[in-house]
Structure formats: C-alpha cells, structure tokens
PDB file of N, CA and C in Angstrom:
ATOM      1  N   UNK A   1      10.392  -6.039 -18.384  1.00  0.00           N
ATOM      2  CA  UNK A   1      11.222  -5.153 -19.168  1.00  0.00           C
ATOM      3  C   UNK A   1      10.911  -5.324 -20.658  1.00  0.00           C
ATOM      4  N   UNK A   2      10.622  -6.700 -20.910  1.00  0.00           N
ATOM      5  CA  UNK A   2      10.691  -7.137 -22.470  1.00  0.00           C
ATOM      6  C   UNK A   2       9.169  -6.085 -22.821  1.00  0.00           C
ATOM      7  N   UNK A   3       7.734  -6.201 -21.984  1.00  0.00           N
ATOM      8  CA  UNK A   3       6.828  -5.780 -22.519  1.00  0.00           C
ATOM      9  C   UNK A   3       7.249  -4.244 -22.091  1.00  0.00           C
ATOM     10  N   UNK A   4       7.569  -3.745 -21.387  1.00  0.00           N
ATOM     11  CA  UNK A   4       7.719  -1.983 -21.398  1.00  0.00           C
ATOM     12  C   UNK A   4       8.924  -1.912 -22.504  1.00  0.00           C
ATOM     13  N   UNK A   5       9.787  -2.497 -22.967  1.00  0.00           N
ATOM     14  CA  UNK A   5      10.674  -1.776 -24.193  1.00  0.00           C
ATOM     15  C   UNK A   5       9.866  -1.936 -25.524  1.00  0.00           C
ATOM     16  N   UNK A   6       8.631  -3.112 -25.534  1.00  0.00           N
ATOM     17  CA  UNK A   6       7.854  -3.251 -26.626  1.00  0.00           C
ATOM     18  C   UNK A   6       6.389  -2.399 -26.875  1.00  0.00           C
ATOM     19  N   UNK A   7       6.554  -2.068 -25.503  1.00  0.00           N
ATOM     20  CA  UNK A   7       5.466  -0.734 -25.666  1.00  0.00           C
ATOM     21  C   UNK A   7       5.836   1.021 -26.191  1.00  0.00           C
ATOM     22  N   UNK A   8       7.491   1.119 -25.385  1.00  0.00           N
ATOM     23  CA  UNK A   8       7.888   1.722 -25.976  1.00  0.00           C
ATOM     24  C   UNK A   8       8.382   2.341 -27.280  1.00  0.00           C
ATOM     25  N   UNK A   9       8.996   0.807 -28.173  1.00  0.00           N
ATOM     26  CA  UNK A   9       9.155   1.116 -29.428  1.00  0.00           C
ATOM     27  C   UNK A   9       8.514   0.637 -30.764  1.00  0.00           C
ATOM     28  N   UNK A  10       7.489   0.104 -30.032  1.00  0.00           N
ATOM     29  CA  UNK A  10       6.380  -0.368 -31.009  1.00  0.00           C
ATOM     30  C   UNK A  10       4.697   0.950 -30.555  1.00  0.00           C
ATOM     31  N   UNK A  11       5.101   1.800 -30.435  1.00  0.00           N
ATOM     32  CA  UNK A  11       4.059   2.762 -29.213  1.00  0.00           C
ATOM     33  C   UNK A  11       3.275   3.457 -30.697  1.00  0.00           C
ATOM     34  N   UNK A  12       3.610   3.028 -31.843  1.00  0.00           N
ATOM     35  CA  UNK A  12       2.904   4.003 -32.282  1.00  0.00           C
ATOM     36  C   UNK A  12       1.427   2.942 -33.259  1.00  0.00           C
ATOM     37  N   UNK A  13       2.319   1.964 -33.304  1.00  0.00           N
ATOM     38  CA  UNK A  13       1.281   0.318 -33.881  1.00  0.00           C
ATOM     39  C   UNK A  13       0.300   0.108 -32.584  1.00  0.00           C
ATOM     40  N   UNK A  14       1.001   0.140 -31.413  1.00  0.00           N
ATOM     41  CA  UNK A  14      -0.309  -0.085 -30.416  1.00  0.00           C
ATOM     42  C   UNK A  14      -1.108   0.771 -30.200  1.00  0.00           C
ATOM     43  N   UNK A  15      -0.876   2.147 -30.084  1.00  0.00           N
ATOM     44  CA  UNK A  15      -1.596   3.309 -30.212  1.00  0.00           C
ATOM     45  C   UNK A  15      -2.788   2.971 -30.830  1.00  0.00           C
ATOM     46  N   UNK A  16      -2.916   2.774 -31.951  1.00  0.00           N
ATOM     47  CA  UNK A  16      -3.971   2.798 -33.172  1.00  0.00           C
ATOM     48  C   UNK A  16      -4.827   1.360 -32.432  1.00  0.00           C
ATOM     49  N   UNK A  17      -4.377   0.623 -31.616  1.00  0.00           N
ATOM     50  CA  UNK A  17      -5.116  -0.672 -31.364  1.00  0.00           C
ATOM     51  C   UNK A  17      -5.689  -0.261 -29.450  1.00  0.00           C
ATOM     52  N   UNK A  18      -5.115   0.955 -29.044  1.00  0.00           N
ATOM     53  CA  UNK A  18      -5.349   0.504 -27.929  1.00  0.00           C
ATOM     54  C   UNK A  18      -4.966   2.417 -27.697  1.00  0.00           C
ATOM     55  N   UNK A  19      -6.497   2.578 -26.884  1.00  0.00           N
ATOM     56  CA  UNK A  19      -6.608   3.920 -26.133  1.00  0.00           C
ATOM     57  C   UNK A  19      -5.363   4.494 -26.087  1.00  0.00           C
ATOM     58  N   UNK A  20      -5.304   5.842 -25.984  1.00  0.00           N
ATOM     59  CA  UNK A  20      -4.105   6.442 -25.893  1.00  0.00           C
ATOM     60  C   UNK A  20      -3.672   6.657 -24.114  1.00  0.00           C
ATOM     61  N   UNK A  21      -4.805   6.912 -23.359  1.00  0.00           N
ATOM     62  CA  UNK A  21      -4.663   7.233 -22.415  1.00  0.00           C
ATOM     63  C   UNK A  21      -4.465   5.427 -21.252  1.00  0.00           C
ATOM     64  N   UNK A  22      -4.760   4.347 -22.195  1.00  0.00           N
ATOM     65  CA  UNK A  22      -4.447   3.104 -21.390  1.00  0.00           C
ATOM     66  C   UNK A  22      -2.951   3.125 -21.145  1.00  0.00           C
ATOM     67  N   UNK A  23      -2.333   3.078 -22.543  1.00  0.00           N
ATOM     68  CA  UNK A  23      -1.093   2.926 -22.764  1.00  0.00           C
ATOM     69  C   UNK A  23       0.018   3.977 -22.057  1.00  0.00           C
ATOM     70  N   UNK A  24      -0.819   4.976 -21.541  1.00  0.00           N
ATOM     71  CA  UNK A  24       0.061   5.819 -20.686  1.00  0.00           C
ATOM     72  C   UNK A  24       0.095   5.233 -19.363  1.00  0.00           C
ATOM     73  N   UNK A  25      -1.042   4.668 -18.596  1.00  0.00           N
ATOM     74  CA  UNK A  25      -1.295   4.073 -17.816  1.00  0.00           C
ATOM     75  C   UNK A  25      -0.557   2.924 -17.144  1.00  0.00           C
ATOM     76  N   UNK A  26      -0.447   2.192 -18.754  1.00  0.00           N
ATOM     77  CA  UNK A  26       0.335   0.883 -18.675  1.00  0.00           C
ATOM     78  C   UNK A  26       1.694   1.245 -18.656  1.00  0.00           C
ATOM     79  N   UNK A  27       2.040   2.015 -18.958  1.00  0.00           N
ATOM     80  CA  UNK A  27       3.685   2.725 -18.953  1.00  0.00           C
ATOM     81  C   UNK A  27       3.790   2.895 -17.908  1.00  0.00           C
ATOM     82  N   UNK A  28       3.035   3.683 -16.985  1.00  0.00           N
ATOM     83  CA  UNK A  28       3.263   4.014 -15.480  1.00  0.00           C
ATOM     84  C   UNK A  28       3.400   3.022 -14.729  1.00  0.00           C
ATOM     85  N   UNK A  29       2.592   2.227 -14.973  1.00  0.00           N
ATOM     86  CA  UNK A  29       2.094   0.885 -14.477  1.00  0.00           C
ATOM     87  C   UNK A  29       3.655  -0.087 -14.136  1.00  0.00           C
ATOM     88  N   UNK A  30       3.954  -0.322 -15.208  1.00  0.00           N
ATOM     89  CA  UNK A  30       5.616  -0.844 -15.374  1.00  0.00           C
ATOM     90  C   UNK A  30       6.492  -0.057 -14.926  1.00  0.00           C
ATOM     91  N   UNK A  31       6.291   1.358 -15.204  1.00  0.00           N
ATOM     92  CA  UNK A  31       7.509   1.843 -14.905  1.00  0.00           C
ATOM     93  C   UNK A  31       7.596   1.620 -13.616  1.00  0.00           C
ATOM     94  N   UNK A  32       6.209   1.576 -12.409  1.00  0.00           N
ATOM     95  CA  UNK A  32       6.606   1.305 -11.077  1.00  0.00           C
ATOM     96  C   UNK A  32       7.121  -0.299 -10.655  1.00  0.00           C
ATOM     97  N   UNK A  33       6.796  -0.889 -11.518  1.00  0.00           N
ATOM     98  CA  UNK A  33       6.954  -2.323 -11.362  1.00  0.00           C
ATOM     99  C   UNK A  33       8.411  -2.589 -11.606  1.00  0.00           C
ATOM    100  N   UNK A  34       8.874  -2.098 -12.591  1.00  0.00           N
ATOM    101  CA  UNK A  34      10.241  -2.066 -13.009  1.00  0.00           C
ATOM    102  C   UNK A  34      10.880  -1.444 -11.529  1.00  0.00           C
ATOM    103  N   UNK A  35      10.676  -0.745 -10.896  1.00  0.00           N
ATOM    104  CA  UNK A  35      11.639   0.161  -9.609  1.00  0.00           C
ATOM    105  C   UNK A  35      10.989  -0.937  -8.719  1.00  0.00           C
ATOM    106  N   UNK A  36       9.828  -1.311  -8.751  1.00  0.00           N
ATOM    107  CA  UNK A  36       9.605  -2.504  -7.394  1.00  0.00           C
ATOM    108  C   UNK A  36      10.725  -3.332  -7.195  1.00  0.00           C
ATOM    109  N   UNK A  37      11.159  -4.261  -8.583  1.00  0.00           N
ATOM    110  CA  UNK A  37      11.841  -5.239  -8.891  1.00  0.00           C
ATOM    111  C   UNK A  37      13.337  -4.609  -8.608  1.00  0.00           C
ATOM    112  N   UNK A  38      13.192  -3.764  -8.807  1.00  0.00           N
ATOM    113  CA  UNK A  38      14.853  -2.979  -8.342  1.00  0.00           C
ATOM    114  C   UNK A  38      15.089  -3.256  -7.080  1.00  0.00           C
ATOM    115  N   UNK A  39      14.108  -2.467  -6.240  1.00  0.00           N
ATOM    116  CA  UNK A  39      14.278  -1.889  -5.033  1.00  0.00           C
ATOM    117  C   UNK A  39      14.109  -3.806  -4.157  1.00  0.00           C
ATOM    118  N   UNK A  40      13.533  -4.119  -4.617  1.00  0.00           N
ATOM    119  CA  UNK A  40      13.485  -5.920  -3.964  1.00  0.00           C
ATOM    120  C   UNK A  40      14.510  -6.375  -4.359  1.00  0.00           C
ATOM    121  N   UNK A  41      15.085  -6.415  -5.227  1.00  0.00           N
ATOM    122  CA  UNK A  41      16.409  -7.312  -5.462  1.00  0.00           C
ATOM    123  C   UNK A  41      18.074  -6.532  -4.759  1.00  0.00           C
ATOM    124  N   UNK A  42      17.616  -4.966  -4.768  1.00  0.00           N
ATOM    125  CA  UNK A  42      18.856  -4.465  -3.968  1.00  0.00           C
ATOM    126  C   UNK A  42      18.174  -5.019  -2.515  1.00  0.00           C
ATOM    127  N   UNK A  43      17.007  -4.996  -1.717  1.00  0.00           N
ATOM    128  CA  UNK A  43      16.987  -4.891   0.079  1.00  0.00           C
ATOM    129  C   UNK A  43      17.337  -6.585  -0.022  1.00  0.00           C
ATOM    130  N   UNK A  44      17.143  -7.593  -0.451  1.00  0.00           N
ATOM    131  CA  UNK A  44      16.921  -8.747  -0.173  1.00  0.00           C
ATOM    132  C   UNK A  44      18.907  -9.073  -0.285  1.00  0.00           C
ATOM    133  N   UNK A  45      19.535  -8.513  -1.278  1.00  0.00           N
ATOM    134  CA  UNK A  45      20.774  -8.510  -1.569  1.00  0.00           C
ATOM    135  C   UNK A  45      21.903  -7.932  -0.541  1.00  0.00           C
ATOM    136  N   UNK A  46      21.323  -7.146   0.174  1.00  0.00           N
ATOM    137  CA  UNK A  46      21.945  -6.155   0.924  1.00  0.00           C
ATOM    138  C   UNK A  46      21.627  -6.901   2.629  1.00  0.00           C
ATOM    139  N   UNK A  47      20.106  -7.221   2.610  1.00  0.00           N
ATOM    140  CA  UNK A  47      20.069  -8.086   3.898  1.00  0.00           C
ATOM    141  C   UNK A  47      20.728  -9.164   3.690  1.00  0.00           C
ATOM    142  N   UNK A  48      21.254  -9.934   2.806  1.00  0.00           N
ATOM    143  CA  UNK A  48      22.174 -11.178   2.905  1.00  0.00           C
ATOM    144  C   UNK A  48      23.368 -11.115   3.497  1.00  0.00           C
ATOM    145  N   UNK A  49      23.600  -9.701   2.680  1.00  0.00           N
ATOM    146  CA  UNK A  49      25.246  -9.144   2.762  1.00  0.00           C
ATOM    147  C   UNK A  49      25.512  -8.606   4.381  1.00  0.00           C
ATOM    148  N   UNK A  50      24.645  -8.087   5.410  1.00  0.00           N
ATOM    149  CA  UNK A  50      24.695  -7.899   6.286  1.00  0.00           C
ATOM    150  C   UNK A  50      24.572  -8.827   6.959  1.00  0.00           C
ATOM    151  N   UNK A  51      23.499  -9.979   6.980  1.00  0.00           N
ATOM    152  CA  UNK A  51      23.434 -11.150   7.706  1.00  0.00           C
ATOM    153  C   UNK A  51      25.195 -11.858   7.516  1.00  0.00           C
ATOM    154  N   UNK A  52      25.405 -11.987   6.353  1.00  0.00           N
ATOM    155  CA  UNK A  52      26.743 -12.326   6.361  1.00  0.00           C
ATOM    156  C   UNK A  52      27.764 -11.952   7.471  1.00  0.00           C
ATOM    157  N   UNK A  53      27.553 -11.029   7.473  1.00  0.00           N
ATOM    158  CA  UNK A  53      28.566 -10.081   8.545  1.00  0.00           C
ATOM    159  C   UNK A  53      28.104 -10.345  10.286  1.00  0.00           C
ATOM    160  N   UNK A  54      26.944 -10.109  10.261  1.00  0.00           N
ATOM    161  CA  UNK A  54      26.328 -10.670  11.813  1.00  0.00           C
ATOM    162  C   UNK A  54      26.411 -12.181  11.976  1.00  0.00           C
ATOM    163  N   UNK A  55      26.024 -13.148  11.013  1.00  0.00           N
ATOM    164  CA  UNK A  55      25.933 -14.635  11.808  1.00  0.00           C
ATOM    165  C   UNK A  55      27.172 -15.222  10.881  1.00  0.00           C
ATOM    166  N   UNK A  56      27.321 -14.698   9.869  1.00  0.00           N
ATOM    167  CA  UNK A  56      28.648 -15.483   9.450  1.00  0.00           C
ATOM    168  C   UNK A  56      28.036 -16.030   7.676  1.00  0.00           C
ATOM    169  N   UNK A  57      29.088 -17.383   7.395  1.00  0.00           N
ATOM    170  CA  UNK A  57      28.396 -18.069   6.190  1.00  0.00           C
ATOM    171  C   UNK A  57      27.212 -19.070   6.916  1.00  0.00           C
ATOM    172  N   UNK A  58      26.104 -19.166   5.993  1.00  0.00           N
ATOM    173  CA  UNK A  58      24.893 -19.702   6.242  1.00  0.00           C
ATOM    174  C   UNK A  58      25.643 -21.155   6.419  1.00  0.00           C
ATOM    175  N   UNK A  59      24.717 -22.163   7.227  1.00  0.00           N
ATOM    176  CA  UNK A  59      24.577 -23.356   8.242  1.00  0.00           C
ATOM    177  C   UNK A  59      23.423 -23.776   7.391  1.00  0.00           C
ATOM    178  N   UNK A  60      23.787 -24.977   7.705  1.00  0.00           N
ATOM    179  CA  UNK A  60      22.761 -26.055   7.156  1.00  0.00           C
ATOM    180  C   UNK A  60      21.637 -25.945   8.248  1.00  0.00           C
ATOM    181  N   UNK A  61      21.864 -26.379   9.610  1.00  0.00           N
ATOM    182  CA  UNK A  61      21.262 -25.786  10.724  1.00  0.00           C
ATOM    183  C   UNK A  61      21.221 -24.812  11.429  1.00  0.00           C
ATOM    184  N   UNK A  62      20.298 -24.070  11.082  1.00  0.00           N
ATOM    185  CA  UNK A  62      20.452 -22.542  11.838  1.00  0.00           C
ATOM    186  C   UNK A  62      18.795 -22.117  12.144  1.00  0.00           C
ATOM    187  N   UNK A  63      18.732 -21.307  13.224  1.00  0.00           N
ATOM    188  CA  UNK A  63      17.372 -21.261  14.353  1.00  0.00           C
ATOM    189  C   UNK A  63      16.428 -20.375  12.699  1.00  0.00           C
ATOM    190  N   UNK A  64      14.808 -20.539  12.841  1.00  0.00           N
ATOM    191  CA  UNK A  64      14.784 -19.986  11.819  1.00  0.00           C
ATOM    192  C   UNK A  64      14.407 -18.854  12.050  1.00  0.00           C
ATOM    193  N   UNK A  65      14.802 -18.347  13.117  1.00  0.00           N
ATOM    194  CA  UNK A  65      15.189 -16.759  13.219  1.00  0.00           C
ATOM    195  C   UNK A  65      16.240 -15.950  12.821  1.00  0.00           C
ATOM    196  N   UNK A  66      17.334 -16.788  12.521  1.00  0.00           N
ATOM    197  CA  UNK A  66      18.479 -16.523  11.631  1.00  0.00           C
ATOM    198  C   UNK A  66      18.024 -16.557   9.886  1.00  0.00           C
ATOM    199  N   UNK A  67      17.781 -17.492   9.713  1.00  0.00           N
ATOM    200  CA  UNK A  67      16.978 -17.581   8.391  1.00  0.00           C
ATOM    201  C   UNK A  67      16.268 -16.229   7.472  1.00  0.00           C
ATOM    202  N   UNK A  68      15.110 -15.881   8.624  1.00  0.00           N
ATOM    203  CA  UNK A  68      14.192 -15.425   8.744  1.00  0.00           C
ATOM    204  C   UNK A  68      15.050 -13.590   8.759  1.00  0.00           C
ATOM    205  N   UNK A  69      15.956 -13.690   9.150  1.00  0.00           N
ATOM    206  CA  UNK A  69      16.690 -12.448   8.951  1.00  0.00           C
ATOM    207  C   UNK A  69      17.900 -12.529   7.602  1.00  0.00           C
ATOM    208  N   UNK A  70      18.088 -13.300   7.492  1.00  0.00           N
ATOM    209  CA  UNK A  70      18.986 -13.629   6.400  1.00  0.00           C
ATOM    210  C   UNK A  70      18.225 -13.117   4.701  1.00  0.00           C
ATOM    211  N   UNK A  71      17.176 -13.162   5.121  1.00  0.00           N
ATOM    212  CA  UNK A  71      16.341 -13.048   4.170  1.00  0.00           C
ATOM    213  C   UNK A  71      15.380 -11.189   4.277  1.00  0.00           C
ATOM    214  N   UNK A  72      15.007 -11.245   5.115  1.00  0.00           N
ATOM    215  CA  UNK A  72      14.309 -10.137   5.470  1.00  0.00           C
ATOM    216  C   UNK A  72      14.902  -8.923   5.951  1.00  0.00           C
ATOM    217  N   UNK A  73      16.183  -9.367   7.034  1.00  0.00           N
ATOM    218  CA  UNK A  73      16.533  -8.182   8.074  1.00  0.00           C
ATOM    219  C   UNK A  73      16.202  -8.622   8.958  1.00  0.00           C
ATOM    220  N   UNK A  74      17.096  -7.855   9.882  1.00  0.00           N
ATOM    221  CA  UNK A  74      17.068  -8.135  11.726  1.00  0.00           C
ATOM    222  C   UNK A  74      15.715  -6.487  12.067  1.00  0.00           C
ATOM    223  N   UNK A  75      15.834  -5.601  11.275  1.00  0.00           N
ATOM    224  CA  UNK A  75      14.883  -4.685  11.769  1.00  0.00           C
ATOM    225  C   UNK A  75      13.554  -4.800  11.011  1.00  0.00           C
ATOM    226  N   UNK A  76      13.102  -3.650  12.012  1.00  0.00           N
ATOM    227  CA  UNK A  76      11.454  -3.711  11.597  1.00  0.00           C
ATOM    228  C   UNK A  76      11.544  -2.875  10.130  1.00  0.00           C
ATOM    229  N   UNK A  77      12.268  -1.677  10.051  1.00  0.00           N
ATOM    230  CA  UNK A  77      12.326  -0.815   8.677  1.00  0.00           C
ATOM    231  C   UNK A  77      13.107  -1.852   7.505  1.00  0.00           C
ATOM    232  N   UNK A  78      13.827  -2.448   7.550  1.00  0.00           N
ATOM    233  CA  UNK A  78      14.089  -3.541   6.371  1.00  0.00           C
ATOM    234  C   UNK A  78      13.115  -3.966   6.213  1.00  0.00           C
ATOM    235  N   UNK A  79      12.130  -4.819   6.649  1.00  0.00           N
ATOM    236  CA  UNK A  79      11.104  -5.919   7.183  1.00  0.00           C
ATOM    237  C   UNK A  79       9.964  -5.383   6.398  1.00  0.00           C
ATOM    238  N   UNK A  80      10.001  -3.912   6.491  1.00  0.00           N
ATOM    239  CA  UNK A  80       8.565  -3.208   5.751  1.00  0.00           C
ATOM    240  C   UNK A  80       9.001  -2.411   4.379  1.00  0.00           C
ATOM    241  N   UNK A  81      10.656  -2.155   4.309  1.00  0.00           N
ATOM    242  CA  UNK A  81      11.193  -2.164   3.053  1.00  0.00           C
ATOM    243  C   UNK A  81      10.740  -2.900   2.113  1.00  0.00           C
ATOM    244  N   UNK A  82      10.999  -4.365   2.762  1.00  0.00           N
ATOM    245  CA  UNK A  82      11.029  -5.560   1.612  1.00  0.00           C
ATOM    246  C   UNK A  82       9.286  -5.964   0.833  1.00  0.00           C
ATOM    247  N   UNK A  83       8.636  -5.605   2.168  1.00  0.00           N
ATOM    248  CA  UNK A  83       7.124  -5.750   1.468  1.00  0.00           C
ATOM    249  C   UNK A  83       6.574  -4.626   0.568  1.00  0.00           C
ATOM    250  N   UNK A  84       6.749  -3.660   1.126  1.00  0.00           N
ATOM    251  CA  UNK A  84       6.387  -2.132   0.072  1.00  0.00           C
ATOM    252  C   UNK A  84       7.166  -2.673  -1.081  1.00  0.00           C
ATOM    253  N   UNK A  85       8.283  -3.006  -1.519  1.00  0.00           N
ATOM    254  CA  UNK A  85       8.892  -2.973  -2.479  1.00  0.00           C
ATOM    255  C   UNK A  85       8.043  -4.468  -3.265  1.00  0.00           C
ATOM    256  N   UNK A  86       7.972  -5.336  -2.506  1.00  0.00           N
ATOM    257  CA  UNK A  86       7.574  -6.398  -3.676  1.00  0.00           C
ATOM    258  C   UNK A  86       5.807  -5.946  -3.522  1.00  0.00           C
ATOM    259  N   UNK A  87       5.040  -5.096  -2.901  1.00  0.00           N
ATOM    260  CA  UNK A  87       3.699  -4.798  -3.412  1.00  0.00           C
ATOM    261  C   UNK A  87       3.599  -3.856  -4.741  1.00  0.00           C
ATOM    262  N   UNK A  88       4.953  -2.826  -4.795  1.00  0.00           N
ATOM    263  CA  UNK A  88       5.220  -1.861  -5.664  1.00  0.00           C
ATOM    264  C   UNK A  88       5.174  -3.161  -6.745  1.00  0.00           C
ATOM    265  N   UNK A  89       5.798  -3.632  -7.185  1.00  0.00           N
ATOM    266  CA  UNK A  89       6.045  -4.874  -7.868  1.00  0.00           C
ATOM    267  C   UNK A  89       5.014  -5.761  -8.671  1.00  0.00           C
ATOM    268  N   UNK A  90       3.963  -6.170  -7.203  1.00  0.00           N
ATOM    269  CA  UNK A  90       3.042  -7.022  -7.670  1.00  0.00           C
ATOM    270  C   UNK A  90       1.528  -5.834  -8.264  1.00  0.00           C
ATOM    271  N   UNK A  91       1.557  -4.595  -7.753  1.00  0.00           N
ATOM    272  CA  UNK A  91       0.619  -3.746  -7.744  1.00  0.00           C
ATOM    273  C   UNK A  91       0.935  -3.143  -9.411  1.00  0.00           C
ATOM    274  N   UNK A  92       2.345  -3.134  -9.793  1.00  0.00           N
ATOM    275  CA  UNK A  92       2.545  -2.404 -10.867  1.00  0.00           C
ATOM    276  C   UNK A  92       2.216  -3.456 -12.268  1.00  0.00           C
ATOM    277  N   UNK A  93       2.532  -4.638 -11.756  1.00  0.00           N
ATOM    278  CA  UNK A  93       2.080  -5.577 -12.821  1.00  0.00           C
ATOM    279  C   UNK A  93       0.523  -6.121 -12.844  1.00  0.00           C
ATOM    280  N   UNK A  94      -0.507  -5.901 -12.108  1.00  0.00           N
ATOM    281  CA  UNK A  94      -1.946  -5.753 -11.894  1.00  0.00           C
ATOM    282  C   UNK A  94      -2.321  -4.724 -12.696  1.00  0.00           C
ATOM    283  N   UNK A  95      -1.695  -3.485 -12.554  1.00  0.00           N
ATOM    284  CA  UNK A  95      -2.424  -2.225 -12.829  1.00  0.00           C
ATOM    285  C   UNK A  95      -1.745  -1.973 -14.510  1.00  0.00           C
ATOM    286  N   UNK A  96      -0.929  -3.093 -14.841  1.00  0.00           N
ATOM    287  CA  UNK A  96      -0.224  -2.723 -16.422  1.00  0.00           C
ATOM    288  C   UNK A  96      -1.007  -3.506 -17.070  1.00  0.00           C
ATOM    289  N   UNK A  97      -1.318  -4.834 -16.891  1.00  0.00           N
ATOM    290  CA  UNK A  97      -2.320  -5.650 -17.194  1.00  0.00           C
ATOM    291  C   UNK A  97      -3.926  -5.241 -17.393  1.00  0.00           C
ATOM    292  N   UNK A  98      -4.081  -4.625 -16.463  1.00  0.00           N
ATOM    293  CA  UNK A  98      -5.510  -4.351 -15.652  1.00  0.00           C
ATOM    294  C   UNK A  98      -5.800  -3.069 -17.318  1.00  0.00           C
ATOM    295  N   UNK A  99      -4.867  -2.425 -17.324  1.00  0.00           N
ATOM    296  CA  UNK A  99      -5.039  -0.998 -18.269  1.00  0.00           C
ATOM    297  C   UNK A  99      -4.840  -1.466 -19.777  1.00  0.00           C
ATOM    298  N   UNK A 100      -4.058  -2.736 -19.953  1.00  0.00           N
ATOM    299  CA  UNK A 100      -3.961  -3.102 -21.131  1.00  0.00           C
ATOM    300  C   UNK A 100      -5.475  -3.870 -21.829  1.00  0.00           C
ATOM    301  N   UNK A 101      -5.368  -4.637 -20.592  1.00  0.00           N
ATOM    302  CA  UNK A 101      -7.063  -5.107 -21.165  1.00  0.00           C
ATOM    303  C   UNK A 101      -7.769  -4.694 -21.188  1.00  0.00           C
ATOM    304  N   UNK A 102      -8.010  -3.956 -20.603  1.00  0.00           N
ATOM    305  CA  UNK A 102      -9.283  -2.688 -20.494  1.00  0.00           C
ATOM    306  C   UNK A 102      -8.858  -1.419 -21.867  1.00  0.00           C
ATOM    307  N   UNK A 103      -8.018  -1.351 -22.301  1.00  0.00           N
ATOM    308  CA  UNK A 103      -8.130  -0.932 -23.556  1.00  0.00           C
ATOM    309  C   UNK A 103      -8.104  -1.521 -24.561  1.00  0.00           C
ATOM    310  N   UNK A 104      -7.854  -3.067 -24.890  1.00  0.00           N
ATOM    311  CA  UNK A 104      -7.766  -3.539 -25.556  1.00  0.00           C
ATOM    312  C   UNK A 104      -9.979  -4.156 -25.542  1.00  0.00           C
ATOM    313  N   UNK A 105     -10.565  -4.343 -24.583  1.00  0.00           N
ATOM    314  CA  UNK A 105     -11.441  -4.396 -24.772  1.00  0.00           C
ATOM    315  C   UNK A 105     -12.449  -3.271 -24.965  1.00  0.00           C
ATOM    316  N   UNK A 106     -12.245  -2.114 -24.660  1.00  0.00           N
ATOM    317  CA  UNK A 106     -12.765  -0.600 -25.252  1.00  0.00           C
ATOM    318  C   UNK A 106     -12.620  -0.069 -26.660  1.00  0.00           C
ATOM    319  N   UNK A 107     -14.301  -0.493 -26.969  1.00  0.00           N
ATOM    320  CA  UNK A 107     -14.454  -0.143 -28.451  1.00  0.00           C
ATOM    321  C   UNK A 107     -13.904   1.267 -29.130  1.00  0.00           C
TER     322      UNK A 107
END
C-alpha cells in the first residue's frame, strides 16, 4: 500500500525517472496485488469463522485434517479460492517489481 500511495502521489517526480508506460504497469501490478491481499485475508478469515461453527474452539490436539480446514476450508472451491487469491498476490508483486526495474533500467 505504502509503495502504490507513493507512486500515486509522487507520480509526477517518478514519471521523469521512469517510463511512462512502466509506471502504468506497476500501478496495475499493485492494484492486483492490493485485491490479492484482500481477497486472502477475507477467505482465510471467513474459513476460521466457519470452522468455528463446525468443530467448535480450536484444541491443542486436533486430527490435522481439522487444522488443515481451519485454515483452508472443508471444500474444494474455498481450497482453490485461497490459492488464486494468494497467486493474485504473489504474481502482482513480481510483475510491480519486474516493471519498476525494467524501467528504471531503460535508458
């Protein structure tokens, strides 16, 4: 968040240092990373809150198939929620990076 509000309101100092068309890039770049980090912190929050409700308050000892849903989900569509969302995530901070340096090294 700190580097997309500093791209945003510093956009016209980096401009002059860095391609115009990177910095659009890198905006996109975050902006998906920013909704990755959303969308992972609501499914992971929401599978707790449901595990809550199915096995109860968490156990010191518990099968780690309980665990393993506590964290993820009991279904397969949570399960592939949670990864799309943290690749959105890890893909958006590669490709903000990836566009920053690459304009910052383009003469």
């Amino acid at each position: 968040m700190l580097i997309l509000g500093g791209i945003l309101i510093f956009r016209t100092n980096v401009e002059q240092t860095i391609n115009e068309y990177y910095i659009k890039s890198a905006t996109v770049s975050l902006w998906i990373c920013v909704i990755g980090c959303g969308l992972t912190y609501y499914n992971l929050a929401s599978n707790y809150k449901k595990s809550i409700k199915m096995f109860g308050i968490e156990e010191y000892e518990e099968p780690e198939s309980v665990k393993r849903a506590r964290l993820f989900g009991s279904t397969r569509f949570e399960y592939v929620s949670i990864v799309v969302s943290i690749c959105m995530l890890a893909f958006g901070l590669w490709f903000a990076a990836l566009f920053i340096l690459m304009g910052l090294l383009n003469p």
